[in-house]
PDB file of N, CA and C in Angstrom:
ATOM      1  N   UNK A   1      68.187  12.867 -12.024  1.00  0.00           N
ATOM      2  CA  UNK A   1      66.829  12.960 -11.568  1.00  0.00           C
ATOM      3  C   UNK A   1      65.947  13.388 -12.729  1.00  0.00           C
ATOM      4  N   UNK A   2      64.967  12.296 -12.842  1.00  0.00           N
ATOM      5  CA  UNK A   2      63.958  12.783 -13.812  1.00  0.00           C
ATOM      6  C   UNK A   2      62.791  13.198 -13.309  1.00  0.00           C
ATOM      7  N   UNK A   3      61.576  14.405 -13.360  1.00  0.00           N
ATOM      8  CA  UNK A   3      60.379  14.224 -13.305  1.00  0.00           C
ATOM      9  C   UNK A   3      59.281  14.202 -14.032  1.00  0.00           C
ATOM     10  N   UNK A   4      57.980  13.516 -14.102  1.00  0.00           N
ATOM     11  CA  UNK A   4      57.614  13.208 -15.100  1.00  0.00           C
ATOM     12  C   UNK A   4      55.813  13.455 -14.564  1.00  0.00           C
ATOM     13  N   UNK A   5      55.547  14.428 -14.769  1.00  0.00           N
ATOM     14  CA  UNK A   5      53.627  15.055 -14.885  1.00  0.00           C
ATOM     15  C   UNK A   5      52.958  13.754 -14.914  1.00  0.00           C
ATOM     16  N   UNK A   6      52.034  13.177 -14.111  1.00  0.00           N
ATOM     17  CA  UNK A   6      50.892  12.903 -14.268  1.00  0.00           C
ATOM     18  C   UNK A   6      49.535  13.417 -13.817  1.00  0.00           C
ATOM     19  N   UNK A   7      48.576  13.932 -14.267  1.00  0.00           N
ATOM     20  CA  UNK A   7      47.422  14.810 -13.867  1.00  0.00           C
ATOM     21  C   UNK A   7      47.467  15.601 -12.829  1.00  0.00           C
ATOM     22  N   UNK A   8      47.277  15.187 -11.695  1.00  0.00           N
ATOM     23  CA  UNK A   8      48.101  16.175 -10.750  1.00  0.00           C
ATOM     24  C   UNK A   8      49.063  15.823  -9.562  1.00  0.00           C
ATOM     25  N   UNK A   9      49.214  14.681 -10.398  1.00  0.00           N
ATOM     26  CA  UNK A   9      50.822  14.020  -9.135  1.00  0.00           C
ATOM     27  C   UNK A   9      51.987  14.149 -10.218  1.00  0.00           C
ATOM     28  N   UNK A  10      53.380  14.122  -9.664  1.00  0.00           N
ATOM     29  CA  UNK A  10      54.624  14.609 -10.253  1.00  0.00           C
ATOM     30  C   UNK A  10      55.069  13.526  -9.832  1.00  0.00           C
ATOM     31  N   UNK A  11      55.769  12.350 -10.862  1.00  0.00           N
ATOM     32  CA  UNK A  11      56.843  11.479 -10.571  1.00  0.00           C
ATOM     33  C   UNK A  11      58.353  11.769 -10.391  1.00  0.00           C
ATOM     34  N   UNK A  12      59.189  11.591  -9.218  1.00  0.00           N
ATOM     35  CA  UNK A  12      60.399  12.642  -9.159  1.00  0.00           C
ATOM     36  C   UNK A  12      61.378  11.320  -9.110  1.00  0.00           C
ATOM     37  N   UNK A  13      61.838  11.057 -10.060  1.00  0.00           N
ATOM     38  CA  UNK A  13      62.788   9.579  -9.763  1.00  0.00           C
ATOM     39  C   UNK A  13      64.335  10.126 -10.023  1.00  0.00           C
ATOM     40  N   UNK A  14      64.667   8.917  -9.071  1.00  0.00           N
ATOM     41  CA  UNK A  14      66.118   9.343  -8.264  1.00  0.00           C
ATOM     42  C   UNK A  14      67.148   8.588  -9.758  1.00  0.00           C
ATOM     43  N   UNK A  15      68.217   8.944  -9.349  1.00  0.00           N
ATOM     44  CA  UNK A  15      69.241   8.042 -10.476  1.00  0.00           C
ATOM     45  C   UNK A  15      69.707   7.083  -9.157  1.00  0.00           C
ATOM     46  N   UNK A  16      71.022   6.268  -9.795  1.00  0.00           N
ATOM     47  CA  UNK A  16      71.466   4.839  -8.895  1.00  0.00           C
ATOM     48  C   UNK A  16      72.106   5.754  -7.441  1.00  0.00           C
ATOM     49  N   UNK A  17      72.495   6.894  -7.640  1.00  0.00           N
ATOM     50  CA  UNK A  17      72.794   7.623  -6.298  1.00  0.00           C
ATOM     51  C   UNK A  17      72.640   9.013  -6.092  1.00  0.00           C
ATOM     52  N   UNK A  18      72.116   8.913  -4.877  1.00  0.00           N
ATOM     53  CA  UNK A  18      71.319  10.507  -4.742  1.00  0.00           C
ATOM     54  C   UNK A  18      72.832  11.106  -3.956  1.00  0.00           C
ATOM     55  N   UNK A  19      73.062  12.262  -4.573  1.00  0.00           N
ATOM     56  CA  UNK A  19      74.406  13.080  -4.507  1.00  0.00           C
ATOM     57  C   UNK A  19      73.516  14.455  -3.780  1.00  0.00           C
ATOM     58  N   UNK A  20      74.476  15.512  -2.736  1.00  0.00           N
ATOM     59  CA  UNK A  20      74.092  16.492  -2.848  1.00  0.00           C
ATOM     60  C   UNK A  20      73.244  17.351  -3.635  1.00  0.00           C
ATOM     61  N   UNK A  21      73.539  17.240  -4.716  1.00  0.00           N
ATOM     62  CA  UNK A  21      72.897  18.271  -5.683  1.00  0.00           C
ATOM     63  C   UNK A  21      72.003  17.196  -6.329  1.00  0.00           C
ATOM     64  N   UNK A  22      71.581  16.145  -6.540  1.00  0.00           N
ATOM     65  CA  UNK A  22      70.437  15.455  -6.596  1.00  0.00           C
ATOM     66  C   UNK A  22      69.257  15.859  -5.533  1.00  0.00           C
ATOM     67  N   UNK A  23      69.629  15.737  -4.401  1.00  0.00           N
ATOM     68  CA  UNK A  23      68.625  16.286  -3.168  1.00  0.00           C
ATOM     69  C   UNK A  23      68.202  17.157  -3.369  1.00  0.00           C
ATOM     70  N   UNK A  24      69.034  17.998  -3.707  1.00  0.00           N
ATOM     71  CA  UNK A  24      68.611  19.424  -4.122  1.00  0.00           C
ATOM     72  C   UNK A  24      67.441  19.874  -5.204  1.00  0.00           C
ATOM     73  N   UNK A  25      68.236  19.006  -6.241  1.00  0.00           N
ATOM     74  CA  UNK A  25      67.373  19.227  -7.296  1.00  0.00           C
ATOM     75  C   UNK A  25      66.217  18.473  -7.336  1.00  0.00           C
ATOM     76  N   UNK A  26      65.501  17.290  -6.401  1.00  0.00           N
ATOM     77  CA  UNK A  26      65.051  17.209  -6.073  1.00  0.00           C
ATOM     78  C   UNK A  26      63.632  17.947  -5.178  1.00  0.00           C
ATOM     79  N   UNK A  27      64.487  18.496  -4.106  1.00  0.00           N
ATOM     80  CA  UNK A  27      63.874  19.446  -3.447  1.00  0.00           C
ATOM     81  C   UNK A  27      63.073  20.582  -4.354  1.00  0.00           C
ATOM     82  N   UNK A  28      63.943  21.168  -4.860  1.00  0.00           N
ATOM     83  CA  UNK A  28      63.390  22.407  -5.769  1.00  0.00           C
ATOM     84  C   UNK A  28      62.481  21.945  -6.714  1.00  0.00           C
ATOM     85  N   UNK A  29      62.444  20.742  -7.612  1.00  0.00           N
ATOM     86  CA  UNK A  29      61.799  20.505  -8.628  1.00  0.00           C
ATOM     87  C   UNK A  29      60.209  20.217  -8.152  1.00  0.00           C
ATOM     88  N   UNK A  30      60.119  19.219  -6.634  1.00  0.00           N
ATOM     89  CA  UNK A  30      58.870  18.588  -5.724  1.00  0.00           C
ATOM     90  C   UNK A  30      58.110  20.292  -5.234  1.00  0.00           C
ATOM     91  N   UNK A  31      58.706  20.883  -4.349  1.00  0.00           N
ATOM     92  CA  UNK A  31      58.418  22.333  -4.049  1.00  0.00           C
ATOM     93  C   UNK A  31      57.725  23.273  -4.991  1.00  0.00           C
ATOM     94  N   UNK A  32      58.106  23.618  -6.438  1.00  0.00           N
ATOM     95  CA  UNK A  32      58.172  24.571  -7.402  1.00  0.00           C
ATOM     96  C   UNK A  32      56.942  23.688  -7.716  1.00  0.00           C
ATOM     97  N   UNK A  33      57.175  22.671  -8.281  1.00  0.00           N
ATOM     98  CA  UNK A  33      55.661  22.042  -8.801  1.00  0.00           C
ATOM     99  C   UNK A  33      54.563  22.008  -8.102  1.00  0.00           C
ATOM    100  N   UNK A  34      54.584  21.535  -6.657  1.00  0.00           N
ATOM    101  CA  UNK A  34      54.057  21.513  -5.488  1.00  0.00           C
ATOM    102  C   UNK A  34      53.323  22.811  -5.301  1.00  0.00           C
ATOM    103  N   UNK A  35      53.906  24.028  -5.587  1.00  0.00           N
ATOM    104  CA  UNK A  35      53.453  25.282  -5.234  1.00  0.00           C
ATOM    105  C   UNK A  35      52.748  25.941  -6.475  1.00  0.00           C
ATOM    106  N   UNK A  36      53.512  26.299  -7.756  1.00  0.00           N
ATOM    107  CA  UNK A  36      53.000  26.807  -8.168  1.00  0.00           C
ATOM    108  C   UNK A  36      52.577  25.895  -9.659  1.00  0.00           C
ATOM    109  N   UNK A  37      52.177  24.776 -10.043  1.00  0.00           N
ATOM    110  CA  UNK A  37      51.294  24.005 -11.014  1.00  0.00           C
ATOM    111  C   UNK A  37      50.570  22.772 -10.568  1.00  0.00           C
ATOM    112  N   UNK A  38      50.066  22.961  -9.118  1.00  0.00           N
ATOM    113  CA  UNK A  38      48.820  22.222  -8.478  1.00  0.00           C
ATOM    114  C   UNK A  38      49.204  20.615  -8.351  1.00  0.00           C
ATOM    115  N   UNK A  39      50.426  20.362  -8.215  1.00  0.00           N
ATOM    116  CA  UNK A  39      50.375  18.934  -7.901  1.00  0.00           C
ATOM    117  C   UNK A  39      49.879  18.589  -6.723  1.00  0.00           C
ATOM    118  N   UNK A  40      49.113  17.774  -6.157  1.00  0.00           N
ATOM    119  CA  UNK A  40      48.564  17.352  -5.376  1.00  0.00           C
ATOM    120  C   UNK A  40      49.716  16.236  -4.710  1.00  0.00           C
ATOM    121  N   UNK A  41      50.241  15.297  -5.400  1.00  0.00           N
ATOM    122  CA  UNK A  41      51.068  14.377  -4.742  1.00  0.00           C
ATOM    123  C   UNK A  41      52.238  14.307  -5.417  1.00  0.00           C
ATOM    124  N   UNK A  42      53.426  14.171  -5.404  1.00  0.00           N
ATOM    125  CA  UNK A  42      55.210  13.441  -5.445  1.00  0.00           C
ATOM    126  C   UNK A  42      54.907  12.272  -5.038  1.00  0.00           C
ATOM    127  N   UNK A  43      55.602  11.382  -6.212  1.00  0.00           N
ATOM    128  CA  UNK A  43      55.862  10.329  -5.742  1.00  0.00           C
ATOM    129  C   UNK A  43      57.176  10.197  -6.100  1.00  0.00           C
ATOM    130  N   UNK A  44      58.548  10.102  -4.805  1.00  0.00           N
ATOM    131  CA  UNK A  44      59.553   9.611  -5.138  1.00  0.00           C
ATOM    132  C   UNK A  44      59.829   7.904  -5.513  1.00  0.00           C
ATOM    133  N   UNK A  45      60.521   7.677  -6.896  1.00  0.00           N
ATOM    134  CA  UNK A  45      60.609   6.551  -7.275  1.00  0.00           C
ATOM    135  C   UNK A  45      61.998   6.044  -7.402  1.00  0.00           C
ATOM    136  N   UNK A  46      62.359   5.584  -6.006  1.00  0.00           N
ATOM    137  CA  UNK A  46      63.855   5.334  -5.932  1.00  0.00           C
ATOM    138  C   UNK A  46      64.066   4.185  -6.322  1.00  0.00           C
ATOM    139  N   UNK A  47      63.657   3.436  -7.196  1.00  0.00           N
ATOM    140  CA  UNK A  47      64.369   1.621  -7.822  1.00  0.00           C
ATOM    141  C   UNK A  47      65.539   1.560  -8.027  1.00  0.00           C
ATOM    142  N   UNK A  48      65.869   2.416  -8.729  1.00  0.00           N
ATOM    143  CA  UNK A  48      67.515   2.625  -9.737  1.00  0.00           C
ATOM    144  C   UNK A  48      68.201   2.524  -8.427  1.00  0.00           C
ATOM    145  N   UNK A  49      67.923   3.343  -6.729  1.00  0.00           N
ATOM    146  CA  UNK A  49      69.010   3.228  -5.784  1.00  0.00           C
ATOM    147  C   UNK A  49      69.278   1.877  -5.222  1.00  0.00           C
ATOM    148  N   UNK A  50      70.799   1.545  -5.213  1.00  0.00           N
ATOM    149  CA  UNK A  50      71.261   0.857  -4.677  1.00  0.00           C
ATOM    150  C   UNK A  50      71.731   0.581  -2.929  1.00  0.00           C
ATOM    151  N   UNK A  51      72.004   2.119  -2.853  1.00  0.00           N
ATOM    152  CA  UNK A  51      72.289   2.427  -1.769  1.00  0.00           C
ATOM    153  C   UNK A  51      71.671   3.366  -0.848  1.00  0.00           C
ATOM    154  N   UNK A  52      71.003   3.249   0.019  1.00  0.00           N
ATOM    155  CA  UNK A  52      70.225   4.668   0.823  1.00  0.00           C
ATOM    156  C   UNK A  52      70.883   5.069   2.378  1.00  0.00           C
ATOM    157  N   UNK A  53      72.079   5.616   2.346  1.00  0.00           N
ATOM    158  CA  UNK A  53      71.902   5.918   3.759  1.00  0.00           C
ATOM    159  C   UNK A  53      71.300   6.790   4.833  1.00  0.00           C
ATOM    160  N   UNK A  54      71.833   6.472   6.302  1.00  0.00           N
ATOM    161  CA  UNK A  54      70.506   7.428   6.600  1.00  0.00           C
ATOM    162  C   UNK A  54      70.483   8.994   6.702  1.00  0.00           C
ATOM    163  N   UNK A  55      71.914   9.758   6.253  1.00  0.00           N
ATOM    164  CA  UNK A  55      71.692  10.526   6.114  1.00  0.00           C
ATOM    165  C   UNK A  55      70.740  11.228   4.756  1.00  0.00           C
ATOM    166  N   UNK A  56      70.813  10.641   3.697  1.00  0.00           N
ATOM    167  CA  UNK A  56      70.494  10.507   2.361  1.00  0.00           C
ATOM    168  C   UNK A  56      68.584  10.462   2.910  1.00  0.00           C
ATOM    169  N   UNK A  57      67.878   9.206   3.743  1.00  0.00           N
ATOM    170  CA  UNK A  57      67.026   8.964   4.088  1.00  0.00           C
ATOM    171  C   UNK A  57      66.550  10.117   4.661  1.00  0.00           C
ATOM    172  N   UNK A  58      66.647  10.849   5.713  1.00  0.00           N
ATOM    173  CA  UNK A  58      66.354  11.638   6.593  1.00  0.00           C
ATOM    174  C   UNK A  58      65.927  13.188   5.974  1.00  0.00           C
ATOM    175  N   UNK A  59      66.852  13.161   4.584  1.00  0.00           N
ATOM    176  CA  UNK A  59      66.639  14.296   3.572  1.00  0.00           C
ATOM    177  C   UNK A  59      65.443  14.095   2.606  1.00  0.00           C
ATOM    178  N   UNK A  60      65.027  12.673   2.227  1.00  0.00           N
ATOM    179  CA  UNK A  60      64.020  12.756   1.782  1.00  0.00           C
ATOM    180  C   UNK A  60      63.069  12.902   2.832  1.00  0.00           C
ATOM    181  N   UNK A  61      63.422  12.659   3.904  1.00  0.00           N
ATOM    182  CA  UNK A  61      61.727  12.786   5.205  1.00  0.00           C
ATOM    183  C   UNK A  61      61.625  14.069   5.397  1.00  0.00           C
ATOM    184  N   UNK A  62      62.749  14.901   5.118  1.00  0.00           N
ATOM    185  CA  UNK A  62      62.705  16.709   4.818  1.00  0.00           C
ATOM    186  C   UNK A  62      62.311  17.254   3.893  1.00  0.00           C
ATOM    187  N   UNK A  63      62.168  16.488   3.095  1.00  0.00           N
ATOM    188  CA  UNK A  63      61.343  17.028   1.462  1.00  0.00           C
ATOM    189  C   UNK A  63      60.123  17.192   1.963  1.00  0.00           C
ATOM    190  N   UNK A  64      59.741  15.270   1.880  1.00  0.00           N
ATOM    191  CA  UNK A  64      58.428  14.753   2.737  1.00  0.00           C
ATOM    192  C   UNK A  64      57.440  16.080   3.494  1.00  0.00           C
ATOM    193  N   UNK A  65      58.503  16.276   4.444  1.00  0.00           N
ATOM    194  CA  UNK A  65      57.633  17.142   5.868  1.00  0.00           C
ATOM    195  C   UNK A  65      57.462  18.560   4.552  1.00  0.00           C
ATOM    196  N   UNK A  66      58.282  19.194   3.808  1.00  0.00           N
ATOM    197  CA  UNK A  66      57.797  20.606   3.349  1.00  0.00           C
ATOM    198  C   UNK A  66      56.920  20.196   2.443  1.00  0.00           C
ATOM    199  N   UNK A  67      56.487  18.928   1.194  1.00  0.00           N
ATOM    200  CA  UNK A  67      55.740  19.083   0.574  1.00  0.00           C
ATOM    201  C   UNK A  67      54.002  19.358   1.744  1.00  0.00           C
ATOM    202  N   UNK A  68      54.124  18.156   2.632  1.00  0.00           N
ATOM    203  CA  UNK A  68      53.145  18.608   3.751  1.00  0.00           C
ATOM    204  C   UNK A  68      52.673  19.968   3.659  1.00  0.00           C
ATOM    205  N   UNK A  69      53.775  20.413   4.380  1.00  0.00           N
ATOM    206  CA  UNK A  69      53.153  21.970   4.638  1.00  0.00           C
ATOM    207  C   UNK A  69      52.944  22.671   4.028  1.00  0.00           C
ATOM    208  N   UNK A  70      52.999  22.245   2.343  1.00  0.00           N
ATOM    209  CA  UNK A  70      52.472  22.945   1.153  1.00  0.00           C
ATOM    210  C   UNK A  70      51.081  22.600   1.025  1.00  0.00           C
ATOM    211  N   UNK A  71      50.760  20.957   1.550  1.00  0.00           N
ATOM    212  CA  UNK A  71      49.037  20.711   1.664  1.00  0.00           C
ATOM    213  C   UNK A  71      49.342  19.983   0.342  1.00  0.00           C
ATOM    214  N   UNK A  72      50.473  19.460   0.322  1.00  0.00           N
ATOM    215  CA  UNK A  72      50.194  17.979  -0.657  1.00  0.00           C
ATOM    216  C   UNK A  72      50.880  16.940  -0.067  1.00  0.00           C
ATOM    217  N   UNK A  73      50.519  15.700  -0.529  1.00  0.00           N
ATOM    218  CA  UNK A  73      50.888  14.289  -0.125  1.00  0.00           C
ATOM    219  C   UNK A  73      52.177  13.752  -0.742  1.00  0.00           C
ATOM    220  N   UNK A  74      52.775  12.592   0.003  1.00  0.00           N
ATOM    221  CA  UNK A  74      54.039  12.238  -1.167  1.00  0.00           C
ATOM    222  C   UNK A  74      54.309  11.135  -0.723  1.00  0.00           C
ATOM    223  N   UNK A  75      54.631   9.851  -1.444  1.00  0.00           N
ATOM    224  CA  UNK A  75      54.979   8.741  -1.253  1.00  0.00           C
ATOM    225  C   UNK A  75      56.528   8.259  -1.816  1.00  0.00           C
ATOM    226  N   UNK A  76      56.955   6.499  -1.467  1.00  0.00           N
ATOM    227  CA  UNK A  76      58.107   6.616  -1.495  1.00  0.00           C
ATOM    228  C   UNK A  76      57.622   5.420  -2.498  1.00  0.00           C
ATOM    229  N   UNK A  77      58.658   4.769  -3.460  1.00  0.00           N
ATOM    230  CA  UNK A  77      58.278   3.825  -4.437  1.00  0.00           C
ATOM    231  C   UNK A  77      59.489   3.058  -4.892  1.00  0.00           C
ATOM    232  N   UNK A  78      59.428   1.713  -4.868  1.00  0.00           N
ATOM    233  CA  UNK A  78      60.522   1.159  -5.141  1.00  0.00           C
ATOM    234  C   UNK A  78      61.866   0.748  -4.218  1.00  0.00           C
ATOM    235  N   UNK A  79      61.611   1.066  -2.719  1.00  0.00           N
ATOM    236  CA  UNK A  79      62.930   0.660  -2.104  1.00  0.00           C
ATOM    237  C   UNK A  79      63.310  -0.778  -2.032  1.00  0.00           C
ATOM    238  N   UNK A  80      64.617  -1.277  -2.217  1.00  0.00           N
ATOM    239  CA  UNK A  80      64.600  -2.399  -2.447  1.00  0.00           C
ATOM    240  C   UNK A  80      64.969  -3.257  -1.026  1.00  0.00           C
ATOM    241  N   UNK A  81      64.644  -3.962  -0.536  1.00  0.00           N
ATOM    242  CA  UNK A  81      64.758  -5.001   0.613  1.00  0.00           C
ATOM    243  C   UNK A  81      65.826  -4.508   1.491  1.00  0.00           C
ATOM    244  N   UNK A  82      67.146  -4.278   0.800  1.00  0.00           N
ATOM    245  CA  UNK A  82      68.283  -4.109   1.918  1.00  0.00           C
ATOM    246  C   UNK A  82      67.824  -2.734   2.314  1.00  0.00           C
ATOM    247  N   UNK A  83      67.943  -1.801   1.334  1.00  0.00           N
ATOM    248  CA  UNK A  83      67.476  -0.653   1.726  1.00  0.00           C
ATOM    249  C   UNK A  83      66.434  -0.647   3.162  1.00  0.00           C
ATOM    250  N   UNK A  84      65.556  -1.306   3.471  1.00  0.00           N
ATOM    251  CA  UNK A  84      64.334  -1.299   4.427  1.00  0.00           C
ATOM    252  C   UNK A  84      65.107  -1.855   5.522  1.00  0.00           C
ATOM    253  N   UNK A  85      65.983  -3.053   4.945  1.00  0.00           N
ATOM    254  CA  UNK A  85      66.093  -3.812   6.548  1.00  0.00           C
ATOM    255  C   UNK A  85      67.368  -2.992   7.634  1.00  0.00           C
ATOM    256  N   UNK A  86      68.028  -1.814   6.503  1.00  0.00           N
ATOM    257  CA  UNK A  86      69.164  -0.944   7.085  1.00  0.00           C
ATOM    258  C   UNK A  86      68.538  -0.213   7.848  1.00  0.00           C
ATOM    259  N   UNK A  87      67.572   0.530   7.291  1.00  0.00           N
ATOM    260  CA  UNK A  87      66.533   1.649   8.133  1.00  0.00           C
ATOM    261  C   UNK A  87      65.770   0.910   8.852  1.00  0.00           C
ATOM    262  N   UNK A  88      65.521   0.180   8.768  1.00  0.00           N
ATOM    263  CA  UNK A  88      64.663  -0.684  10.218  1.00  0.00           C
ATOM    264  C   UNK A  88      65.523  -0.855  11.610  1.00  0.00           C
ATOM    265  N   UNK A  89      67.005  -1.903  11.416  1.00  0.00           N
ATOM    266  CA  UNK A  89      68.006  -1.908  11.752  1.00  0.00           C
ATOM    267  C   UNK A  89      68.612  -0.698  12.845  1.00  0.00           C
ATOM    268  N   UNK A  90      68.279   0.192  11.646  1.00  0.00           N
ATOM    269  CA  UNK A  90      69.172   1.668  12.448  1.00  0.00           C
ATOM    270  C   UNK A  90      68.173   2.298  13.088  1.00  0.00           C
ATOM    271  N   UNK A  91      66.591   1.798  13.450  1.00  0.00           N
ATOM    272  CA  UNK A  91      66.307   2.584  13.697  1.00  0.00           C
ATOM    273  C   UNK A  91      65.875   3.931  13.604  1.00  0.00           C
ATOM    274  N   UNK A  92      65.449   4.351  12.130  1.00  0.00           N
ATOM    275  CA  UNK A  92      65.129   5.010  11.369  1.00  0.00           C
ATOM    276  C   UNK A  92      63.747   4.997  11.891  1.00  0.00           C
ATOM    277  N   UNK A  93      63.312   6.781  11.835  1.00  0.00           N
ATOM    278  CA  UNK A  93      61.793   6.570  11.528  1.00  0.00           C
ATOM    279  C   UNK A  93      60.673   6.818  10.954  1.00  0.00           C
ATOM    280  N   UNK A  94      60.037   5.337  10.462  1.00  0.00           N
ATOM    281  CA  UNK A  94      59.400   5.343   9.129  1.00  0.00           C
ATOM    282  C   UNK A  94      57.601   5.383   9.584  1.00  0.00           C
ATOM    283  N   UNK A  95      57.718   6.020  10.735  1.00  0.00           N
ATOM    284  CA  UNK A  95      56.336   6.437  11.049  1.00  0.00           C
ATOM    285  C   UNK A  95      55.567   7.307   9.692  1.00  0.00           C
ATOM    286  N   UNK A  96      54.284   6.993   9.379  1.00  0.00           N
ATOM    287  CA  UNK A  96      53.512   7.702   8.646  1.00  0.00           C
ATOM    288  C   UNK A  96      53.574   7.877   7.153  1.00  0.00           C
ATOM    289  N   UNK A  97      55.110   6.674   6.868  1.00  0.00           N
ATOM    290  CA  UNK A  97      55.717   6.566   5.799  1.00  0.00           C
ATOM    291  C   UNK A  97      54.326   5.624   4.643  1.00  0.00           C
ATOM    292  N   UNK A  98      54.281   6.401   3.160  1.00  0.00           N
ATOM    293  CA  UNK A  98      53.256   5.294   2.075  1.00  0.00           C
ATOM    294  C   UNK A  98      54.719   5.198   0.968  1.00  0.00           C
ATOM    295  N   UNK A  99      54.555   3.847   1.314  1.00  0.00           N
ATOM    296  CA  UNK A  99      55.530   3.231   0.301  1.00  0.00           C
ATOM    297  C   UNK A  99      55.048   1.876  -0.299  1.00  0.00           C
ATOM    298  N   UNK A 100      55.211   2.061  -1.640  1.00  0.00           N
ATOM    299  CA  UNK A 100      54.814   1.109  -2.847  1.00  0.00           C
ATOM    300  C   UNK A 100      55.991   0.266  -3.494  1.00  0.00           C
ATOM    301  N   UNK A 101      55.487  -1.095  -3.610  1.00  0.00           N
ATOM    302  CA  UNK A 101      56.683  -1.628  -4.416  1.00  0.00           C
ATOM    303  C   UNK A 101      56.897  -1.456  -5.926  1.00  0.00           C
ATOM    304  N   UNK A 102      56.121  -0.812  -5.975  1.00  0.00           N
ATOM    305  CA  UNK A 102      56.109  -0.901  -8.149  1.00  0.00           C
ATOM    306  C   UNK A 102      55.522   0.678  -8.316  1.00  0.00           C
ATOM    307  N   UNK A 103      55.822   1.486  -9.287  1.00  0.00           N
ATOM    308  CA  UNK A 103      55.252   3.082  -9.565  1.00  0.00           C
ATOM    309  C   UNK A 103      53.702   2.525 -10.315  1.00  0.00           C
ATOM    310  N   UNK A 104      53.371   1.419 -10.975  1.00  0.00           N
ATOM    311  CA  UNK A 104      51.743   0.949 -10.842  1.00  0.00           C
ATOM    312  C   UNK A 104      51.221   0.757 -10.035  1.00  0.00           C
ATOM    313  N   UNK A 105      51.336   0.163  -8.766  1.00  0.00           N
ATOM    314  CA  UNK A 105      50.768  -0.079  -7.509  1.00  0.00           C
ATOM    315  C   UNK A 105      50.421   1.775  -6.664  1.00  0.00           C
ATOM    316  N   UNK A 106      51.728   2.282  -6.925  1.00  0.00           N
ATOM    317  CA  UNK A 106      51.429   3.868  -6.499  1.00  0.00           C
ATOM    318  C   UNK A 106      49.923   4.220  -7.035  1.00  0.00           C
ATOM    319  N   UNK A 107      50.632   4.227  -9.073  1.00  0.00           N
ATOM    320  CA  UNK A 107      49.652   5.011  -9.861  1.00  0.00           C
ATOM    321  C   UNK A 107      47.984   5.022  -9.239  1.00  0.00           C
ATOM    322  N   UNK A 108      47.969   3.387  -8.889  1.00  0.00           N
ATOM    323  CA  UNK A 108      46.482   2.720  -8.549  1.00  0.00           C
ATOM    324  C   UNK A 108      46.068   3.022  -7.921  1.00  0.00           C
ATOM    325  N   UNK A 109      47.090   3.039  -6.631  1.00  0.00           N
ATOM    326  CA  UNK A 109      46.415   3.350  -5.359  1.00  0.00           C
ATOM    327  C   UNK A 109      45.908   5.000  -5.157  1.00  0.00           C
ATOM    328  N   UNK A 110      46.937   5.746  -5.826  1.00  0.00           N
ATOM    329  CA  UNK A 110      46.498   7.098  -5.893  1.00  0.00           C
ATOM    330  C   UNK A 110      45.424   7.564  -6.675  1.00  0.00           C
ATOM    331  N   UNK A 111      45.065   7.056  -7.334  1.00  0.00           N
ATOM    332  CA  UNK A 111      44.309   7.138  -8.492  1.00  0.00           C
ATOM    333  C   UNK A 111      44.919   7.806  -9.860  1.00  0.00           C
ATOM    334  N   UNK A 112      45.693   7.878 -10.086  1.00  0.00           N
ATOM    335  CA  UNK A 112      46.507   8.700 -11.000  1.00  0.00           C
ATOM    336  C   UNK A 112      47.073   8.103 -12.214  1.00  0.00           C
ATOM    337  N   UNK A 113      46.506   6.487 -11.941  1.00  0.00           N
ATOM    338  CA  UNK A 113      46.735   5.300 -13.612  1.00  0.00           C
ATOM    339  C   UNK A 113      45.538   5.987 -14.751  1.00  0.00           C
ATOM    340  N   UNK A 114      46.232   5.859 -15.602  1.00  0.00           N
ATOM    341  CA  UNK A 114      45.517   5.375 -16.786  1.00  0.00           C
ATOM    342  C   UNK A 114      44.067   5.027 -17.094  1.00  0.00           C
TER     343      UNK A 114
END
């Protein structure tokens, strides 16, 4: 997991598989920034994943819900096709979900490009 500062959104990108302690470090890295150096938005940028299941899924919608209640926003970026049609499939829910196909389309829409 890398994250990477832009003005006041934090890019938090996943490697090809999110492991326990990826989530984690995840969690802590979105939170800590989130709280105490004013990021306004996370954008998780999962491309590199191949695989998302839904337990894996359900942990990022737990990130999701605490950055909320910190009073910042967070989007999802990069899921690739199978990924969507599994969580559609299963019944997953992607109520209220902002997801981008490209981390430029994010940048844009957030305002946070260049």
């Amino acid at each position: 997991m890398i994250s990477t500062r832009i003005r006041d959104g934090l890019v938090v990108t996943a490697g090809t598989e999110l492991s326990d302690q990826a989530l984690l470090g995840m969690t802590d890295t979105a939170l800590e920034n989130v709280r105490s150096n004013g990021v306004r938005t996370v954008i998780f940028e999962l491309s590199a994943l191949r695989v998302l299941d839904r337990a894996e899924f359900r942990e990022i919608r737990a990130i999701q819900q605490m950055i909320r209640m910190l009073g910042a926003n967070s989007v999802l970026v990069g899921l690739r096709p199978g990924i969507v049609m599994y969580l559609v499939e299963f019944d997953e829910d992607l109520s209220g979900i902002r997801a981008y196909q490209t981390l430029e389309d994010a940048l844009d829409a957030l305002g946070l490009s260049a």
